[in-house]
Each structure stands twice: as structure tokens, then as C-alpha cells.
N, C-alpha and C. Protein backbone atom coordinates (compact mmCIF):
# COMPACT_ATOMS: atom_id res chain seq x y z
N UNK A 1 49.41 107.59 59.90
CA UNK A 1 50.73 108.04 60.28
C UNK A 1 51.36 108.72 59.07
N UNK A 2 51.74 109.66 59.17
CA UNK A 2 52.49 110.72 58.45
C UNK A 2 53.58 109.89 57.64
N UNK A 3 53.95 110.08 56.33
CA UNK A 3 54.93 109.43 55.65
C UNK A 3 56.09 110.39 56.62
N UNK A 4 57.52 109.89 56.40
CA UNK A 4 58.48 110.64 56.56
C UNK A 4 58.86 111.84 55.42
N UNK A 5 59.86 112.54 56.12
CA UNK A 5 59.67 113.56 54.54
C UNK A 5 60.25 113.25 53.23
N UNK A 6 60.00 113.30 52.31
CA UNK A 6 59.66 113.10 51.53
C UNK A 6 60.13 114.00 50.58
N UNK A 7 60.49 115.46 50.78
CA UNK A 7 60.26 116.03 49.49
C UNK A 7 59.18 116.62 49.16
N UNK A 8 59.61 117.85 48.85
CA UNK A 8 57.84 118.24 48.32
C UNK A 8 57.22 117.52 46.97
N UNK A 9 55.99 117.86 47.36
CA UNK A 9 54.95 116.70 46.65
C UNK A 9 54.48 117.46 45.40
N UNK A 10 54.67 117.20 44.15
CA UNK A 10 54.30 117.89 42.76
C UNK A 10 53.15 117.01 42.12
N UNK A 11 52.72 117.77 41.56
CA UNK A 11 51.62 116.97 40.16
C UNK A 11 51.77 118.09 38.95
N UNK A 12 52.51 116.70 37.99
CA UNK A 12 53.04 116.98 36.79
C UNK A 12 52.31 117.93 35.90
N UNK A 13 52.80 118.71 35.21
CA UNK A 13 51.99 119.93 34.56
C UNK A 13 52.19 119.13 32.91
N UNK A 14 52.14 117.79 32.86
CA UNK A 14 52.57 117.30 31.72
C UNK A 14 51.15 116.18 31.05
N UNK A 15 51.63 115.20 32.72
CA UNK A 15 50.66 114.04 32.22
C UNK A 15 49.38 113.66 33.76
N UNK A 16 49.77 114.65 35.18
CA UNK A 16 49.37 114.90 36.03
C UNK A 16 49.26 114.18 36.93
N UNK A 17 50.51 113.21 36.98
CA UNK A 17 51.30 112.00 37.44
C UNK A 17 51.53 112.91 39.50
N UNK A 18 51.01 112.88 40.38
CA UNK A 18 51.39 113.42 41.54
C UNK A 18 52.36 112.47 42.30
N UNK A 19 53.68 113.34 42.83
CA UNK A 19 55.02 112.83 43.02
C UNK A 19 55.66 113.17 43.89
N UNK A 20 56.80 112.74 45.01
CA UNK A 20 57.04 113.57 45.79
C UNK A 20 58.98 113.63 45.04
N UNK A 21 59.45 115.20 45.30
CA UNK A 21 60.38 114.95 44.82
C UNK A 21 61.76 114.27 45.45
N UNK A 22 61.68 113.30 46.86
CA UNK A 22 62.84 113.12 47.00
C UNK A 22 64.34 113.70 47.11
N UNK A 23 63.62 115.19 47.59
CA UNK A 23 64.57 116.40 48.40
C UNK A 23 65.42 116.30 47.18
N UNK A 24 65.17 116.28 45.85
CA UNK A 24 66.62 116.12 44.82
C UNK A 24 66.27 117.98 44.23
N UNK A 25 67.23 118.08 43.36
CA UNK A 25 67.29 119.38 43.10
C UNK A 25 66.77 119.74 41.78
N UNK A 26 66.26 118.59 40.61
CA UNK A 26 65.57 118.60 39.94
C UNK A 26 64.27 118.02 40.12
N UNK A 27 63.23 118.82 40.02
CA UNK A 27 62.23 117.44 40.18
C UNK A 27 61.40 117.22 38.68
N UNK A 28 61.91 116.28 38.95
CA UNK A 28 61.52 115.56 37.24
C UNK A 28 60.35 114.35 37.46
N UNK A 29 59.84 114.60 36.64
CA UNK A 29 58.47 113.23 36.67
C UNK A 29 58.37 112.16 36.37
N UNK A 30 58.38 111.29 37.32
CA UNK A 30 59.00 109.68 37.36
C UNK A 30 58.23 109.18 35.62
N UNK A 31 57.08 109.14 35.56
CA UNK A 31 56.35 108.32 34.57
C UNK A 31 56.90 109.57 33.06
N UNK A 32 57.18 110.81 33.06
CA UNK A 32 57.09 110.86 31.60
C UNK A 32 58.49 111.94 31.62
N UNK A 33 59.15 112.23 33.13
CA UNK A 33 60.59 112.84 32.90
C UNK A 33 60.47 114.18 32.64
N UNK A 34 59.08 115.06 32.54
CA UNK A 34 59.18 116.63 32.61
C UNK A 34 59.65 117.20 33.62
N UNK A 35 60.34 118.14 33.49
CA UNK A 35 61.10 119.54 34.52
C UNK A 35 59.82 119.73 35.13
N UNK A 36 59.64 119.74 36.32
CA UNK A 36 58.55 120.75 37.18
C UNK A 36 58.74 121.76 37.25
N UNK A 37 60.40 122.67 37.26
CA UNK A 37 60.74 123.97 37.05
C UNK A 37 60.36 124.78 35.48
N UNK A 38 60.21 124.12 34.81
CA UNK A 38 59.72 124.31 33.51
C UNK A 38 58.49 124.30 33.20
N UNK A 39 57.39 124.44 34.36
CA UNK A 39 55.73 124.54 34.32
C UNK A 39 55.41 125.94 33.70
N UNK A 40 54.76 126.03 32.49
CA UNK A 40 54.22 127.08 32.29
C UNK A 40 53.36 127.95 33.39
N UNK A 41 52.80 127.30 34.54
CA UNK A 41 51.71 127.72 35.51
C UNK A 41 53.06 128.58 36.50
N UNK A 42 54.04 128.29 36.27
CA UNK A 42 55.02 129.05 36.93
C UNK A 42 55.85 130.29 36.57
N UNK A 43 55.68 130.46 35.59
CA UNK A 43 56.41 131.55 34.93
C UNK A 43 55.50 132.44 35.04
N UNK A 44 56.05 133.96 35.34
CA UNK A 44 55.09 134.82 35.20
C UNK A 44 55.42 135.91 33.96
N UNK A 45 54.08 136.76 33.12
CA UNK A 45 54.48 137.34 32.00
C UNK A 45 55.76 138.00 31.92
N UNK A 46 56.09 138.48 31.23
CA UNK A 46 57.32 139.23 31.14
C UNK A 46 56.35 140.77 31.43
N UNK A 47 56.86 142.04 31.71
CA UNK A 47 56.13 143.32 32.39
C UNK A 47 55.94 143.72 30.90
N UNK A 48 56.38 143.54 29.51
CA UNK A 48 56.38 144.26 28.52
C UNK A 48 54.82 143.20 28.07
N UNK A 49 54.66 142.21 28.32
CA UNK A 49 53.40 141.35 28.23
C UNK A 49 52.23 141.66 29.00
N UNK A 50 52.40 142.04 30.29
CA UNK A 50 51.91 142.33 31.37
C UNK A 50 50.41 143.38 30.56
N UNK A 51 49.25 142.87 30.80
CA UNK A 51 47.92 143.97 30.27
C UNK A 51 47.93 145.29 31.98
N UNK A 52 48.10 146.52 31.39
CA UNK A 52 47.63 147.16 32.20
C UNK A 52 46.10 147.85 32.86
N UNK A 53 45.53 147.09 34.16
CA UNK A 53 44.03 147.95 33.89
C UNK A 53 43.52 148.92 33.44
N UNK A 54 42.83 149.17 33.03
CA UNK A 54 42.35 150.98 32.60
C UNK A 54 41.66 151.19 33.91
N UNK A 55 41.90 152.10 33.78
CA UNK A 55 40.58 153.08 35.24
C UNK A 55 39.58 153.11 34.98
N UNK A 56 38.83 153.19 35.72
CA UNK A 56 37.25 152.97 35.92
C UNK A 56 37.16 154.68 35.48
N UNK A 57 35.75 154.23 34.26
CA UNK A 57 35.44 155.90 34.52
C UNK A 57 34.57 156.39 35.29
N UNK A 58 34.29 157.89 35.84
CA UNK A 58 33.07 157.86 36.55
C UNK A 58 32.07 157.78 36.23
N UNK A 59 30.96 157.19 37.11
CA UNK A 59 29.46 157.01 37.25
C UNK A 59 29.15 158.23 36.83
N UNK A 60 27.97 159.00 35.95
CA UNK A 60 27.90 160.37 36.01
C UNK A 60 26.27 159.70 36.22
N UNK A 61 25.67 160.84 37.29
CA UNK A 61 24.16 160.80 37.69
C UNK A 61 23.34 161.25 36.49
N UNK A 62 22.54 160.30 36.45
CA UNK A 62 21.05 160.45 35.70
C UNK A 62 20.43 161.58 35.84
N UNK A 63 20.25 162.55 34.87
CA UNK A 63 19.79 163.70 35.38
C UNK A 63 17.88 163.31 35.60
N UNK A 64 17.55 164.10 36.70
CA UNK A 64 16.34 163.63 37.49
C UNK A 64 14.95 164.92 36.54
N UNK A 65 14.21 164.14 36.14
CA UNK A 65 12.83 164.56 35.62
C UNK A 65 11.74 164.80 36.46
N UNK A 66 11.28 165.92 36.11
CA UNK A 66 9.95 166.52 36.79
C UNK A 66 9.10 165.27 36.55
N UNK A 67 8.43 165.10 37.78
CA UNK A 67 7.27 163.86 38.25
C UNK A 67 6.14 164.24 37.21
N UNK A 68 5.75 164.54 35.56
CA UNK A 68 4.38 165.28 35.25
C UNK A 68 3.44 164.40 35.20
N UNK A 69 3.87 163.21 34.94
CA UNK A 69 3.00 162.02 34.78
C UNK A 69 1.96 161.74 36.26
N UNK A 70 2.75 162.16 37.23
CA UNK A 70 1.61 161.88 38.87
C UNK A 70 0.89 163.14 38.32
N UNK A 71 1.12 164.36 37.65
CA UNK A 71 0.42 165.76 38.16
C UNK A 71 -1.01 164.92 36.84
N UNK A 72 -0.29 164.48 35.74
CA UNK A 72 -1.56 164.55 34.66
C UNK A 72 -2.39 163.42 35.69
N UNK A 73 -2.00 162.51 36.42
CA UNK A 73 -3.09 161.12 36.86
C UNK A 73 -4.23 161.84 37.86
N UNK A 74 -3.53 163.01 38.38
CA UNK A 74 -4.44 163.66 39.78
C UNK A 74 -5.25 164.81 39.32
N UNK A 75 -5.19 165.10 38.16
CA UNK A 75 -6.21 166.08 37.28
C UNK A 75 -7.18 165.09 36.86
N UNK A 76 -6.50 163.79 36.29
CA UNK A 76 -8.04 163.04 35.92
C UNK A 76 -8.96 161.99 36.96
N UNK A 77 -8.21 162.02 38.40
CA UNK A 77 -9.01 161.95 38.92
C UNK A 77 -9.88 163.19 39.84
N UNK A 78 -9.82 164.28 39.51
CA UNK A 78 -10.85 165.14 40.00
C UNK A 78 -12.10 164.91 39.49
N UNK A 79 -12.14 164.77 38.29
CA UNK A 79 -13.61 164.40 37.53
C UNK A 79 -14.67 163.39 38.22
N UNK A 80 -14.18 162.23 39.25
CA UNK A 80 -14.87 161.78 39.77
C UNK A 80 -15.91 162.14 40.29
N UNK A 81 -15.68 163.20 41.29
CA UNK A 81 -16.40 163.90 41.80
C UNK A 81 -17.89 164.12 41.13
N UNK A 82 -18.09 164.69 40.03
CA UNK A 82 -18.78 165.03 38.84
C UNK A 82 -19.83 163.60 38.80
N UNK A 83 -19.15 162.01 38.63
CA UNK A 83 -19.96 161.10 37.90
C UNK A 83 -20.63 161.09 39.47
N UNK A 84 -19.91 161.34 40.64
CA UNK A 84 -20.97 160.87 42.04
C UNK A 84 -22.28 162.03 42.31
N UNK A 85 -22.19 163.36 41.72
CA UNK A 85 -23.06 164.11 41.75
C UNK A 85 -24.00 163.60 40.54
N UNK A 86 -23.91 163.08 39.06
CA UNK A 86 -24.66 162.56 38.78
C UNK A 86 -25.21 161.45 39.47
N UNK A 87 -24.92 160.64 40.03
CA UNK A 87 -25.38 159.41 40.42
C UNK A 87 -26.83 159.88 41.62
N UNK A 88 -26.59 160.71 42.44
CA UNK A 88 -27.70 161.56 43.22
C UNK A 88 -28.43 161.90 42.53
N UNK A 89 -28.65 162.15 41.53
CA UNK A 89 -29.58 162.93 40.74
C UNK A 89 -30.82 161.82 40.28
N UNK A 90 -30.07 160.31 39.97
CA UNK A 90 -31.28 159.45 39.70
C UNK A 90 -31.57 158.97 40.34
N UNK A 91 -33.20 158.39 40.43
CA UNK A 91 -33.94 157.78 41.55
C UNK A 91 -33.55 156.48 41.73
């Protein structure tokens, strides 16, 4: 069964004491008395703090190379040819 309300429910940014605040207008932390309005996790930079992204630069394409390496592999296999005409030749 659901507590009644309660207050919203905090965990202390101090000693991490979780609390509900009892609808009051400060919520302060029973075990060590920190401001919950005073959470660093709540403040946001000031805009003069603020890091701005840089832009992505562009991708520039790989410039693409003539294939010579397949042309030199298919010149040295023509020679085959050659060791199978020797091979006919002996008895």
C-alpha cells in the first residue's frame, strides 16, 4: 500500500541519506541538515563556462589506386603453362 504523500522523496547530495521532504519549502537533510536546493548536480554551468562543440570536419575520400599488384600476379601465372609442356616431354 502506497505511503500517503509525503513530499517529494530526495537522496542527499551530501551523505546520501534518502528522505521525503514533508511538502516543506526547504528540504533539508534530516541526518546531516544540507540544502537539497544547494546540490551541485543541480546547477547548471554558467553559458560563459559552457564548452562549445566544434564541428565535425569532413571525411575527405581516400584517393583510389590502380589494382597493379592483380596485373603483376596474372603475368606470373602465365608461365605455368611452360612447366606443363615440359612435364609431356618426359617419359
Amino acid at each position: 500500500m502506497p505511503a500517503k504523500d509525503l513530499g517529494t522523496k530526495h537522496i542527499c547530495f551530501k551523505c546520501g541519506t534518502k528522505f521525503y521532504d514533508l511538502k516543506k519549502p526547504e528540504p533539508l537533510c534530516p541526518k546531516c541538515g544540507a540544502d537539497q536546493r544547494q546540490s551541485p548536480a543541480l546547477k547548471s554551468p554558467a553559458p560563459s563556462e559552457r564548452r562549445q562543440r566544434a564541428a565535425a570536419r569532413p571525411v575527405e575520400p581516400e584517393p583510389v589506386e590502380a589494382d597493379t599488384e592483380l596485373d603483376e600476379e596474372v603475368e606470373e601465372a602465365e608461365p605455368d603453362e611452360d612447366v606443363a609442356a615440359e612435364d609431356e616431354d618426359e617419359p
